[in-house]
C-alpha atoms as a PDB file:
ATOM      1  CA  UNK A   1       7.842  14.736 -11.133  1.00  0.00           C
ATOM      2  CA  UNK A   2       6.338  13.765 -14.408  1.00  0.00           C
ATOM      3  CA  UNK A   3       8.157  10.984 -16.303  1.00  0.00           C
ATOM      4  CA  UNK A   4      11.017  12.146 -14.668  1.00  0.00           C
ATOM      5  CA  UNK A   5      13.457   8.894 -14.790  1.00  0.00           C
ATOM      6  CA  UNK A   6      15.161   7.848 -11.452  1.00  0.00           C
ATOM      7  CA  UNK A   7      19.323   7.509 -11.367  1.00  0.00           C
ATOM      8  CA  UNK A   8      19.970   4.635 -10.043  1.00  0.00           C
ATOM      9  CA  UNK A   9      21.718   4.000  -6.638  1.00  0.00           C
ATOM     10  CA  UNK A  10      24.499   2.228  -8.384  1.00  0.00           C
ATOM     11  CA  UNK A  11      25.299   4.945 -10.720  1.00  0.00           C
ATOM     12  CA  UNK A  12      24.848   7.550  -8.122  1.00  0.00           C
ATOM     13  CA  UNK A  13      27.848   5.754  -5.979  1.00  0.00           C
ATOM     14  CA  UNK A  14      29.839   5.481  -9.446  1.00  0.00           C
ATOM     15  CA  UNK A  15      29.924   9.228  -9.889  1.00  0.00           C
ATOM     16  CA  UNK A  16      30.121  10.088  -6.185  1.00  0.00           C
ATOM     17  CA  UNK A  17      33.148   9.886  -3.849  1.00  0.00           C
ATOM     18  CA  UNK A  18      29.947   9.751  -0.971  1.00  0.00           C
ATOM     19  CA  UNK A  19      25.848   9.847  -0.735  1.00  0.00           C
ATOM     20  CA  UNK A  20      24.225  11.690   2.120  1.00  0.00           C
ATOM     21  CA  UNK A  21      20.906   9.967   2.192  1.00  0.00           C
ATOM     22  CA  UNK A  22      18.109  11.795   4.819  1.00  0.00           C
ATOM     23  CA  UNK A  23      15.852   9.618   6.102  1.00  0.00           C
ATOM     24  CA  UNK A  24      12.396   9.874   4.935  1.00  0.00           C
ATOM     25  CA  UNK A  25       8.862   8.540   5.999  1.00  0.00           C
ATOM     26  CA  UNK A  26       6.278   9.670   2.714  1.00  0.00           C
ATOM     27  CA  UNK A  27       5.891  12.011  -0.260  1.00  0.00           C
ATOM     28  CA  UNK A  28       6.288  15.253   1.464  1.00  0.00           C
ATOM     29  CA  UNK A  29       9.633  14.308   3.146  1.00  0.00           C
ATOM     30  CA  UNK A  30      10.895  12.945   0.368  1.00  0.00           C
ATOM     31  CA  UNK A  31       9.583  16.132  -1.542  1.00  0.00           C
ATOM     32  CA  UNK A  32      11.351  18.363   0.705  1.00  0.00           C
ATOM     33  CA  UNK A  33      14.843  16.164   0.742  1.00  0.00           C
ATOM     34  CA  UNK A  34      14.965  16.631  -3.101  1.00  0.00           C
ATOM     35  CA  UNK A  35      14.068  20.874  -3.118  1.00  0.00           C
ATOM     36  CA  UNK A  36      16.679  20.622  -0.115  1.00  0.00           C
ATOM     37  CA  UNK A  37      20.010  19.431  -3.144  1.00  0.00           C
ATOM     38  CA  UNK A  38      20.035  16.188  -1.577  1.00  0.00           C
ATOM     39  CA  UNK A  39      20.854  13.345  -4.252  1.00  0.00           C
ATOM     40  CA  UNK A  40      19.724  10.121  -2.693  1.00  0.00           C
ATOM     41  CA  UNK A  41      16.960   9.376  -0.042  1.00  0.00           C
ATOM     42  CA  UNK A  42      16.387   6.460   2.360  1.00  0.00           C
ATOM     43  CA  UNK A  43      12.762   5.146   3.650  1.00  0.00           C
ATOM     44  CA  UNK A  44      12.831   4.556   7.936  1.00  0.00           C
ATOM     45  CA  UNK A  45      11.313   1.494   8.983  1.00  0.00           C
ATOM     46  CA  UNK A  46      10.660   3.399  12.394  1.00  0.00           C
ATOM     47  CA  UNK A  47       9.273   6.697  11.282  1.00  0.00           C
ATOM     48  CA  UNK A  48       7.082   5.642   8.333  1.00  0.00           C
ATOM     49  CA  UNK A  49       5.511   3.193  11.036  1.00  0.00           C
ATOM     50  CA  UNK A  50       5.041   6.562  13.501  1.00  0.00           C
ATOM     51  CA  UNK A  51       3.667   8.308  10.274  1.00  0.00           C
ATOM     52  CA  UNK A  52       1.432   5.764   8.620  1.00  0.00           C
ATOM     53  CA  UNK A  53       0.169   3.858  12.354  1.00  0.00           C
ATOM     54  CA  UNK A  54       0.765   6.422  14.791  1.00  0.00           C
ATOM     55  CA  UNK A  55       3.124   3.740  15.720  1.00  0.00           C
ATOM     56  CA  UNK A  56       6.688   3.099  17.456  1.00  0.00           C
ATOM     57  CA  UNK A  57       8.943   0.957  15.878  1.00  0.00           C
ATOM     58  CA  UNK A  58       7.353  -2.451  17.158  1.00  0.00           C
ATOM     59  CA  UNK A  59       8.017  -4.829  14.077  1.00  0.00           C
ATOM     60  CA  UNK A  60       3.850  -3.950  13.345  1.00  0.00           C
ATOM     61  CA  UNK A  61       4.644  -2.463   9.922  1.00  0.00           C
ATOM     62  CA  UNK A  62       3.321  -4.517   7.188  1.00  0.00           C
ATOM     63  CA  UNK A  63       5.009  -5.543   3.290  1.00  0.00           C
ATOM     64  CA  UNK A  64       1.635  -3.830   1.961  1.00  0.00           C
ATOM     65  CA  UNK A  65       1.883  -0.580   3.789  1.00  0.00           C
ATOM     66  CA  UNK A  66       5.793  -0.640   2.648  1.00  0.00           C
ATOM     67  CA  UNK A  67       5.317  -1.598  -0.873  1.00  0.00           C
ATOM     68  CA  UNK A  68       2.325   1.277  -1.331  1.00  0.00           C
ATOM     69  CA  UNK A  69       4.421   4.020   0.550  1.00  0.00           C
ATOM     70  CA  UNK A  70       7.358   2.994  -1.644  1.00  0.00           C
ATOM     71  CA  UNK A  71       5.050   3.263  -5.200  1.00  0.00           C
ATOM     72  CA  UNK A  72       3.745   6.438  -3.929  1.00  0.00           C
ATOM     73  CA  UNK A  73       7.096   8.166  -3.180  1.00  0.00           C
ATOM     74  CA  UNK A  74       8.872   6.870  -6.457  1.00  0.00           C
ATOM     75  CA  UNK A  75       6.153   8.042  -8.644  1.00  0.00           C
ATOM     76  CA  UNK A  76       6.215  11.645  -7.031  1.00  0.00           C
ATOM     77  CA  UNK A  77      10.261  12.002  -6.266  1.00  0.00           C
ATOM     78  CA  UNK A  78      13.448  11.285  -8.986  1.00  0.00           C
ATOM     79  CA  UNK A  79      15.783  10.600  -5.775  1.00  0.00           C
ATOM     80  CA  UNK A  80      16.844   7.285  -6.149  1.00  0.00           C
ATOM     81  CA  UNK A  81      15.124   5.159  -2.785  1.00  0.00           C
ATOM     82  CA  UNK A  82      16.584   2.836  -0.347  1.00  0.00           C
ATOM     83  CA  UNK A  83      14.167   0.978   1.499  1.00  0.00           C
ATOM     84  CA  UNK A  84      14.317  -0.417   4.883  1.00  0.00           C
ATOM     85  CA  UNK A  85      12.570  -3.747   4.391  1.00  0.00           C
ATOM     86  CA  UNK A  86      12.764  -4.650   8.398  1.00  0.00           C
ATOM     87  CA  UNK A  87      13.721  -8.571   8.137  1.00  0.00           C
ATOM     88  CA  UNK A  88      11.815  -9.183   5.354  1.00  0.00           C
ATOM     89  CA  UNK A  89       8.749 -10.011   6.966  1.00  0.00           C
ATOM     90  CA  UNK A  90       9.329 -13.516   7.204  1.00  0.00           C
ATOM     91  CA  UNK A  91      11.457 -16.766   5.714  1.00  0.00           C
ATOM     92  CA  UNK A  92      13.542 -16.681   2.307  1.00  0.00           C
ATOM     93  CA  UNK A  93      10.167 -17.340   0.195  1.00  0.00           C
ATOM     94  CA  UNK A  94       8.962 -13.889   1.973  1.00  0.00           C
ATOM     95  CA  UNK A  95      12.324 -11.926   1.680  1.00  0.00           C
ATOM     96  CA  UNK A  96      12.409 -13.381  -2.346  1.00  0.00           C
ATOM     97  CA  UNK A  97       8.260 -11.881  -2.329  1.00  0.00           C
ATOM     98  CA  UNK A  98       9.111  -8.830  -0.032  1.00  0.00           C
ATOM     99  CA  UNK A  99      12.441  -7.953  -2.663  1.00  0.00           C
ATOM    100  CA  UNK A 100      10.813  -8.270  -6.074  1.00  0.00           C
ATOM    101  CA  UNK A 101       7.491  -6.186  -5.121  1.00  0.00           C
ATOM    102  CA  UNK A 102       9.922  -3.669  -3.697  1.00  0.00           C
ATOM    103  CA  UNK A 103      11.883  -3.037  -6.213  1.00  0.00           C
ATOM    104  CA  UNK A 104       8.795  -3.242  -9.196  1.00  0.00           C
ATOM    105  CA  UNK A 105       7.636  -0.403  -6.639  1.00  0.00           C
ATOM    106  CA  UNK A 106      10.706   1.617  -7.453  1.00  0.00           C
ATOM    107  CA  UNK A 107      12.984   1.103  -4.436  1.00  0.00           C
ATOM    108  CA  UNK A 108      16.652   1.286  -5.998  1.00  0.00           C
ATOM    109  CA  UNK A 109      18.410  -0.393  -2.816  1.00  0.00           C
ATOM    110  CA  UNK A 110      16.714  -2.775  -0.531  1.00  0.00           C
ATOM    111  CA  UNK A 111      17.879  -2.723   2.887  1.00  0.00           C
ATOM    112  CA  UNK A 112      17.174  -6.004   5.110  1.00  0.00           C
ATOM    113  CA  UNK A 113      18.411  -6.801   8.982  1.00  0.00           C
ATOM    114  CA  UNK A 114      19.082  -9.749  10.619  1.00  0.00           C
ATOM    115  CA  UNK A 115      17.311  -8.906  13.635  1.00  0.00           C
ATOM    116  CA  UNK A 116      13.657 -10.811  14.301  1.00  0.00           C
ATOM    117  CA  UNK A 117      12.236  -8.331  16.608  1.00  0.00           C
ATOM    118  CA  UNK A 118      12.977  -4.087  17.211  1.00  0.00           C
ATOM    119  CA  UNK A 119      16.452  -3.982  19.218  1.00  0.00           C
ATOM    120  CA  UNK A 120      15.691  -0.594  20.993  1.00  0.00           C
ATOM    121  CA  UNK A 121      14.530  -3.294  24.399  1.00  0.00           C
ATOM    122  CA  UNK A 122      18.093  -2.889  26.100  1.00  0.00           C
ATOM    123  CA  UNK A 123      19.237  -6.293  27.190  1.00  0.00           C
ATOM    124  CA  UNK A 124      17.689  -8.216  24.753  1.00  0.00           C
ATOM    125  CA  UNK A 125      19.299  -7.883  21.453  1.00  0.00           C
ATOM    126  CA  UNK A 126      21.627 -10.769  21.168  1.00  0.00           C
ATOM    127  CA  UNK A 127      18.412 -12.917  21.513  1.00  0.00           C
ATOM    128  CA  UNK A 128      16.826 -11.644  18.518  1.00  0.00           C
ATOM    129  CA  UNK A 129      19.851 -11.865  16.108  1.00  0.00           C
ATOM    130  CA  UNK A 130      19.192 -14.467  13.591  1.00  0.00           C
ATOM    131  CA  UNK A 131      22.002 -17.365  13.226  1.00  0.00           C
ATOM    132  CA  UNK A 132      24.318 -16.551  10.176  1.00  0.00           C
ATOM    133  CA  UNK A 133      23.324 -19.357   7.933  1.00  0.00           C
ATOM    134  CA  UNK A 134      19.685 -18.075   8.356  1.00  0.00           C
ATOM    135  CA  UNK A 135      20.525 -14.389   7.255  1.00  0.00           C
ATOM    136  CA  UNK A 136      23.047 -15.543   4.559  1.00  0.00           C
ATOM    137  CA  UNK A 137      20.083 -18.135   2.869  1.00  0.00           C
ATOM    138  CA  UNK A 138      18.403 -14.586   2.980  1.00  0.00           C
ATOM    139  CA  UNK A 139      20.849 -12.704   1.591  1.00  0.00           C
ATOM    140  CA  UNK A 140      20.540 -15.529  -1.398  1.00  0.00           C
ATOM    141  CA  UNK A 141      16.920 -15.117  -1.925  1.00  0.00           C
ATOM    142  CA  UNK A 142      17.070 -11.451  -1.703  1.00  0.00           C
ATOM    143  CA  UNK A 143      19.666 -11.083  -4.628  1.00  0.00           C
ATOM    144  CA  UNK A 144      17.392 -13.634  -6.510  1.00  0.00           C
ATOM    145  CA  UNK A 145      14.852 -11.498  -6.737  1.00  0.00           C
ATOM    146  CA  UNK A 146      16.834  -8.500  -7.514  1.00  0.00           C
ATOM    147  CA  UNK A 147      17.815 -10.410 -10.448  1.00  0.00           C
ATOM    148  CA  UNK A 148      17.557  -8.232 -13.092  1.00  0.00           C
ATOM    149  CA  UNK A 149      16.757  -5.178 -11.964  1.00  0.00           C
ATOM    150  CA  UNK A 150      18.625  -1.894 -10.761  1.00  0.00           C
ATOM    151  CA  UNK A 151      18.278  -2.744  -7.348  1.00  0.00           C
ATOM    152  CA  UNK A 152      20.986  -3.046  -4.722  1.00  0.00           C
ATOM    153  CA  UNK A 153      21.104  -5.048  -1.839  1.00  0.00           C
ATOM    154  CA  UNK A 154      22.670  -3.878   1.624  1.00  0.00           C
ATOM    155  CA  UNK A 155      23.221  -6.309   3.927  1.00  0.00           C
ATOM    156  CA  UNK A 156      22.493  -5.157   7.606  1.00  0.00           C
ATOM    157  CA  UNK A 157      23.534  -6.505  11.162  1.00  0.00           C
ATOM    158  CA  UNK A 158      22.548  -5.055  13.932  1.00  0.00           C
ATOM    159  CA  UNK A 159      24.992  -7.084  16.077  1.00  0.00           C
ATOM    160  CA  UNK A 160      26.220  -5.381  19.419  1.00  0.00           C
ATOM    161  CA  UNK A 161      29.682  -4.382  19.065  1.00  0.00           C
ATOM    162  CA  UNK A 162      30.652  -2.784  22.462  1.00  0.00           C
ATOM    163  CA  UNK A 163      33.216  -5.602  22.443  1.00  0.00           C
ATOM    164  CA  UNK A 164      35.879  -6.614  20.483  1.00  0.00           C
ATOM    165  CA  UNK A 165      33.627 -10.300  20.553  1.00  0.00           C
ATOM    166  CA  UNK A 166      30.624  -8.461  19.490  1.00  0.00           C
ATOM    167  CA  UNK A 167      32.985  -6.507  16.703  1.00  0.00           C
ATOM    168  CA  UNK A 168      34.325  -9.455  15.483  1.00  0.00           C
ATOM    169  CA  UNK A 169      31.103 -11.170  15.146  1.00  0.00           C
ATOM    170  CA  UNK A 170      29.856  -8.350  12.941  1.00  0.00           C
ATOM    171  CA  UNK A 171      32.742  -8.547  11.204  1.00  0.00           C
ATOM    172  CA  UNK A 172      32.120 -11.696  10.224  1.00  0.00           C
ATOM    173  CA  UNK A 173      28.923 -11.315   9.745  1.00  0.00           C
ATOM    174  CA  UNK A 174      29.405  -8.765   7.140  1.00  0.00           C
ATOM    175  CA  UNK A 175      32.134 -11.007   5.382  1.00  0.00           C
ATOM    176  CA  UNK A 176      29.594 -13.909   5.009  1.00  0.00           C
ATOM    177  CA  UNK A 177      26.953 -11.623   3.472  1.00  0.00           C
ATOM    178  CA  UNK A 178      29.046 -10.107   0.858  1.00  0.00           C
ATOM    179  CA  UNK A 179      29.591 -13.937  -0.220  1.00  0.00           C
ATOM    180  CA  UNK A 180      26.422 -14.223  -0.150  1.00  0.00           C
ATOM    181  CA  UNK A 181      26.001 -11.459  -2.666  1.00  0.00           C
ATOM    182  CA  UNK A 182      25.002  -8.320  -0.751  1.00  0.00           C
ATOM    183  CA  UNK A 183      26.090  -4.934  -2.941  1.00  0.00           C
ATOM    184  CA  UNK A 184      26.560  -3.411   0.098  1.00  0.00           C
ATOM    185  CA  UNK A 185      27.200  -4.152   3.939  1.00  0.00           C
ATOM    186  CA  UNK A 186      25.922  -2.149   6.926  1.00  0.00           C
ATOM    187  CA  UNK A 187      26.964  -2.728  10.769  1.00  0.00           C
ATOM    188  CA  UNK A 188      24.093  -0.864  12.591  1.00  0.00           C
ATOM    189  CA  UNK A 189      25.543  -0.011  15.585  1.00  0.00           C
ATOM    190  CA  UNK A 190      28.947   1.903  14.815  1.00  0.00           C
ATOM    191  CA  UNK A 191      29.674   5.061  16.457  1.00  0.00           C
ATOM    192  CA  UNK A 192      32.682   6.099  16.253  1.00  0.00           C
ATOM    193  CA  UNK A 193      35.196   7.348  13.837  1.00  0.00           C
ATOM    194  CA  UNK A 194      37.670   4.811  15.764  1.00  0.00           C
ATOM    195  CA  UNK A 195      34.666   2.194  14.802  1.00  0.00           C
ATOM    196  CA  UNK A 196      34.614   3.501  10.562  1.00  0.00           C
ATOM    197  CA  UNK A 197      38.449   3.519  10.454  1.00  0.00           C
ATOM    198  CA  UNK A 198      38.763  -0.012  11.814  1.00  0.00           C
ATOM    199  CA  UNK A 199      35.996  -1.454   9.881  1.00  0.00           C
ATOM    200  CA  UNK A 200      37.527   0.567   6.737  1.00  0.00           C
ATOM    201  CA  UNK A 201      40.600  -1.600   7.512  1.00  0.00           C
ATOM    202  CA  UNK A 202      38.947  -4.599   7.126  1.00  0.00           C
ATOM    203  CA  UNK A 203      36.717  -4.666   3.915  1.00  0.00           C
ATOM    204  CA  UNK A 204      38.873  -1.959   1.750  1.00  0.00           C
ATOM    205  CA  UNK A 205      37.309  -1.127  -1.846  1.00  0.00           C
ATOM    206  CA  UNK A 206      33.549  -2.492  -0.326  1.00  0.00           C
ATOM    207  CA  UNK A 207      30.667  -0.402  -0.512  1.00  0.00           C
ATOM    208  CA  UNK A 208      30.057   0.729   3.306  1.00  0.00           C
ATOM    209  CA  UNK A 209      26.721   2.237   4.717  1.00  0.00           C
ATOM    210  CA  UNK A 210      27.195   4.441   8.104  1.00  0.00           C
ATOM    211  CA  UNK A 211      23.645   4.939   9.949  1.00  0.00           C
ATOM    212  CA  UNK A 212      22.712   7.687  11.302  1.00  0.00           C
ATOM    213  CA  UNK A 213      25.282   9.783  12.248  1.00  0.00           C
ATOM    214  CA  UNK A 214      25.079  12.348  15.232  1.00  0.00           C
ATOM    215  CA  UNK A 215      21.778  10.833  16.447  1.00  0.00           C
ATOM    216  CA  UNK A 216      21.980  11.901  20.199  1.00  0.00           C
ATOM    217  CA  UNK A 217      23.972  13.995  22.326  1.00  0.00           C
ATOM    218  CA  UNK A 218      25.493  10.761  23.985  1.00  0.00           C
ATOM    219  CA  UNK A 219      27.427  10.161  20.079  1.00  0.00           C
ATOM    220  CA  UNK A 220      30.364  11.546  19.193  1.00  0.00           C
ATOM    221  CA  UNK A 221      29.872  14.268  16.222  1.00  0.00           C
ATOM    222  CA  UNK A 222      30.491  12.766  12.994  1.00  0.00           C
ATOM    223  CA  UNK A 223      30.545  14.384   9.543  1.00  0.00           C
ATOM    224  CA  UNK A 224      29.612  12.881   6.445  1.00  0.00           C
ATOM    225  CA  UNK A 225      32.829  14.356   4.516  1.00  0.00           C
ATOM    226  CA  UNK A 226      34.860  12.377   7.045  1.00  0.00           C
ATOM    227  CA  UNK A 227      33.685   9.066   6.493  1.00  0.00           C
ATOM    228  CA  UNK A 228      33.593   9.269   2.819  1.00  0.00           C
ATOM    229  CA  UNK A 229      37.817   8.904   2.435  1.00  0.00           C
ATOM    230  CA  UNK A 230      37.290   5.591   4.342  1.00  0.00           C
ATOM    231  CA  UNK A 231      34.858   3.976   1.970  1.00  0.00           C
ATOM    232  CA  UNK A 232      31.198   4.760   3.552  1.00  0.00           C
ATOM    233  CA  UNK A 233      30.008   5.525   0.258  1.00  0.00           C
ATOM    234  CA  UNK A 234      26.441   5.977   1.536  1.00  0.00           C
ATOM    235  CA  UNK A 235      25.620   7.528   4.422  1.00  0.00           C
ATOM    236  CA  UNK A 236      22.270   8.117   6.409  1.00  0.00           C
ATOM    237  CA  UNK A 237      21.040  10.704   9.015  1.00  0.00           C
ATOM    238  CA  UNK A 238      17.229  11.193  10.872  1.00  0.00           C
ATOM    239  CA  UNK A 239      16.446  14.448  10.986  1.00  0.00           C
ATOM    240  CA  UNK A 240      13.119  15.182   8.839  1.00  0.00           C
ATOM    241  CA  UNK A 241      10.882  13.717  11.168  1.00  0.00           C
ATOM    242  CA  UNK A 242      11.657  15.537  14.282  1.00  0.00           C
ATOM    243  CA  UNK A 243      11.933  18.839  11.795  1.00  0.00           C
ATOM    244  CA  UNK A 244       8.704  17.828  10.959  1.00  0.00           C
ATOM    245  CA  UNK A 245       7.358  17.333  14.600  1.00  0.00           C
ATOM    246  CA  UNK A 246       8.539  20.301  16.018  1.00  0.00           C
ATOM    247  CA  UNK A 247       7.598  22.562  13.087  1.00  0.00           C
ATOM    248  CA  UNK A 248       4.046  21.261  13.697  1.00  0.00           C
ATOM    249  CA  UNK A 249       3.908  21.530  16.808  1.00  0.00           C
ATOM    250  CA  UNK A 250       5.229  25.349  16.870  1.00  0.00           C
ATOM    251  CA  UNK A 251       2.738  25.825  14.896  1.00  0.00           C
ATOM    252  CA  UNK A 252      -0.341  24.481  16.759  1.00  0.00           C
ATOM    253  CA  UNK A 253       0.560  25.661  19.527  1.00  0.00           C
ATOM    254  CA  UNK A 254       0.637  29.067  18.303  1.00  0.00           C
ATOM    255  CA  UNK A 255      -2.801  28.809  16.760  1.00  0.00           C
ATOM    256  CA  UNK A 256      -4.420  26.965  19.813  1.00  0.00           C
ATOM    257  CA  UNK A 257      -3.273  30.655  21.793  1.00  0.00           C
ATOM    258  CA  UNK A 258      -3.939  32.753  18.817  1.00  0.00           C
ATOM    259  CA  UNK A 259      -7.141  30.809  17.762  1.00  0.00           C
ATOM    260  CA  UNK A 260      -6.169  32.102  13.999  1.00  0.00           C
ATOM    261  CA  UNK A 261      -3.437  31.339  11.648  1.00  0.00           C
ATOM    262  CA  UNK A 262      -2.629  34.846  10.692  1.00  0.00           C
ATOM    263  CA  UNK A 263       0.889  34.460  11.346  1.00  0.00           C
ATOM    264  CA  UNK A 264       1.201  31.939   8.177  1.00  0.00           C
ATOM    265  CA  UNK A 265      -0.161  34.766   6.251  1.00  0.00           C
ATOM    266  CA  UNK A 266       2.071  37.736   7.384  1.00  0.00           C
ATOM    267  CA  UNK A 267       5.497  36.113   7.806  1.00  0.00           C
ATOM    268  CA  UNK A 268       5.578  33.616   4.871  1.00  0.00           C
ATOM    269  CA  UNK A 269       8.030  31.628   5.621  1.00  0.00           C
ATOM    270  CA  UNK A 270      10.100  30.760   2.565  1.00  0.00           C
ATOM    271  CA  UNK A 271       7.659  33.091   0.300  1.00  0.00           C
ATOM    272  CA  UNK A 272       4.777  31.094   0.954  1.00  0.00           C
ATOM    273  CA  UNK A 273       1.673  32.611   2.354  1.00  0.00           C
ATOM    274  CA  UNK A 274      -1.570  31.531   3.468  1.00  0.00           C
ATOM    275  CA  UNK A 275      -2.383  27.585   4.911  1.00  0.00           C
ATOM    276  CA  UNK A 276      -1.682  25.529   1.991  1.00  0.00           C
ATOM    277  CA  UNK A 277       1.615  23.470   1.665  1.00  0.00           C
ATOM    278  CA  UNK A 278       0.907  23.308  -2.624  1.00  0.00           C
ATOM    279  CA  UNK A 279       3.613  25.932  -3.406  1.00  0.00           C
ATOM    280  CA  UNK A 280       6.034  23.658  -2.118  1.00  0.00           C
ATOM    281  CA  UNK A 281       4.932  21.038  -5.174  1.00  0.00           C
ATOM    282  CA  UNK A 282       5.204  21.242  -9.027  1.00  0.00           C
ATOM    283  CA  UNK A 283       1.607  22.094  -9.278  1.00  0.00           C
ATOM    284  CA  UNK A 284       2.313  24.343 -12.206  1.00  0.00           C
ATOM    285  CA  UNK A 285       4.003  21.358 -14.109  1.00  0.00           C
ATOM    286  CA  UNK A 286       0.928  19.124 -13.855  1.00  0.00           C
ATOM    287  CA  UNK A 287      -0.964  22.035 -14.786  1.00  0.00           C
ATOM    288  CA  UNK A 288       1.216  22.172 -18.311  1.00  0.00           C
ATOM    289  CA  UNK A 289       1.272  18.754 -18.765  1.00  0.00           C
ATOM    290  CA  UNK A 290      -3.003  18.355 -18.592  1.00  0.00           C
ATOM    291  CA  UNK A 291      -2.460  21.500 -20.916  1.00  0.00           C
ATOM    292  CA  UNK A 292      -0.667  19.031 -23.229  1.00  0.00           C
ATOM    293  CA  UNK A 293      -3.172  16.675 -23.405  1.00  0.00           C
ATOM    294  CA  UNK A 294      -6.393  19.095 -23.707  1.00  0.00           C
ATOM    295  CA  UNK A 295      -4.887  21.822 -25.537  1.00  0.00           C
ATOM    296  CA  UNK A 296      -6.797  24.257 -22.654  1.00  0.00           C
ATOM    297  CA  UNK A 297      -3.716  26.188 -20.451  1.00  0.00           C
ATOM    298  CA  UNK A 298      -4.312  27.001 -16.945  1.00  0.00           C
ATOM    299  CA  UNK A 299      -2.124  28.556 -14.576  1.00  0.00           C
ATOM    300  CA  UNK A 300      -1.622  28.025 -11.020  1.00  0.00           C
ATOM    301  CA  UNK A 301      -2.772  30.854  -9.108  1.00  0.00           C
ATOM    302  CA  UNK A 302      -1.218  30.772  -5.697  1.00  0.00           C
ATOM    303  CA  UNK A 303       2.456  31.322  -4.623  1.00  0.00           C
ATOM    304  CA  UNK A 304       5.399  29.902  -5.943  1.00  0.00           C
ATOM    305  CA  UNK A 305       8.220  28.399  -3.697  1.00  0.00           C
ATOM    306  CA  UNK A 306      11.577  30.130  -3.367  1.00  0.00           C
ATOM    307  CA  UNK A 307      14.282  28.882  -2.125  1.00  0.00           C
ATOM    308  CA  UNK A 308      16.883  31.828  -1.612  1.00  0.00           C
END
């Protein structure tokens, strides 16, 4: 993408009844997600940490490895960005910092939790949620710093809500936020269509975020068509990197037996032969665009990507 401009996320939702957003983790995901038709993409807290730090999701990720994956994926992609910013990697004067170098780095909706430490530790989640006032004052800083700009903010709880206590709380939760200012609100742990339709019933005409639909075998099969009619406007889904994972790992393993790579050669796989990943990127557009500048044309010699 060369001076491409980026739609934003607000005028995306304006002119779509619903957004499928993939998770991504860097430039090649995000690469792939836009060849792929989708029209929106969404940065994981959890798998950039597993791609950048060979990490899980431990709450180790830092603002400065965000805010550089985030440049480098805005400058190379015209999918407009929504960035998980974890809890903003601190108090209000961080989520105010962590907000405004987001969003000068391209990101088009922040996303922000109000969760202190990675909920995956069964047992242990109610401990970590922040009290309201605390997320709200964040909220407040957070759409301070989005002043401005073409950013939206989603506000995020990742309140249990296995009971109709826990429901009601992020019910709440959500209702405090959006007076707060959020653009957006997202209750992490819904499930079910039974869970969409009754939190459809309860903030009508608001922009709704589902996560991650049909995760695990152990979650009901959801479609993103379904929940659009009940006002999840933007929806998200992992699936790049385990596509990723296990597409690499065919692959090695096939070359540790083989000790060659011949088959990348003879089956080309979407047209593509040979080791190198560059027919999948606009290498003949940078080509044409140095030609504009130095007047000298060159051509890109290997294979072109088609997608049939």
């Amino acid at each position: 993408m060369i001076n491409k401009p980026i739609k934003s996320l607000k005028q995306l939702l304006s002119e779509e009844k619903g957004v499928l957003a993939p998770c991504v983790f860097d430039s090649a995901s995000a690469r792939v997600a836009e060849l792929s038709g989708f029209k929106a993409i969404c940065l994981s807290g959890a798998e950039l940490s597993m791609a950048m730090d060979g990490l899980p999701d431990l709450g180790i990720l830092s603002l400065p490895e965000l805010e550089w994956i985030v440049s480098r994926i805005t400058e190379n992609c015209s999918l407009p960005l929504i960035v998980d910013a974890e809890d903003g990697f601190g108090g209000v004067q961080n989520v105010f910092r962590t907000c405004k170098r987001l969003a000068r780095a391209g990101a088009k909706a922040i996303l922000l939790e109000d969760e202190t430490e990675p909920g995956f530790a069964k047992g242990v989640v109610e401990k970590n949620i922040m009290p309201r006032e605390e997320y709200y004052a964040k909220v407040k800083a957070a759409k301070k710093a989005l002043e401005g700009t073409d950013s939206m903010f989603i506000a995020r709880t990742n309140v249990p809500i296995d009971t109709p206590e826990g429901m009601q709380e992020a019910v709440e939760r959500c209702k405090g936020s959006l007076e707060a200012g959020a653009d957006m609100i997202l209750i992490n742990q819904l499930k079910t269509m039974e869970q969409a339709q009754y939190i459809s019933k309860q903030f009508p005409g608001v922009n709704k975020m589902f996560p991650d639909i049909n995760q695990s075998v152990k979650q009901p099969v959801i479609r993103a068509a379904d929940l659009y009619p009940l006002g999840f406007n933007l929806v998200t889904m992992h699936f790049m990197m385990k596509g990723a994972m296990v597409g690499m790992l065919n692959y090695s393993l096939r070359v540790a037996k083989e000790q060659d790579n011949l088959f990348c050669r003879d089956e080309r796989p979407y047209n593509v032969s040979g080791q190198s990943a560059q027919p999948f990127y606009p290498v003949q557009e940078w080509l044409d665009f140095e030609s504009e500048l130095t007047g000298v044309k060159r051509k890109f010699w290997g294979d072109q990507l088609k997608l049939d």
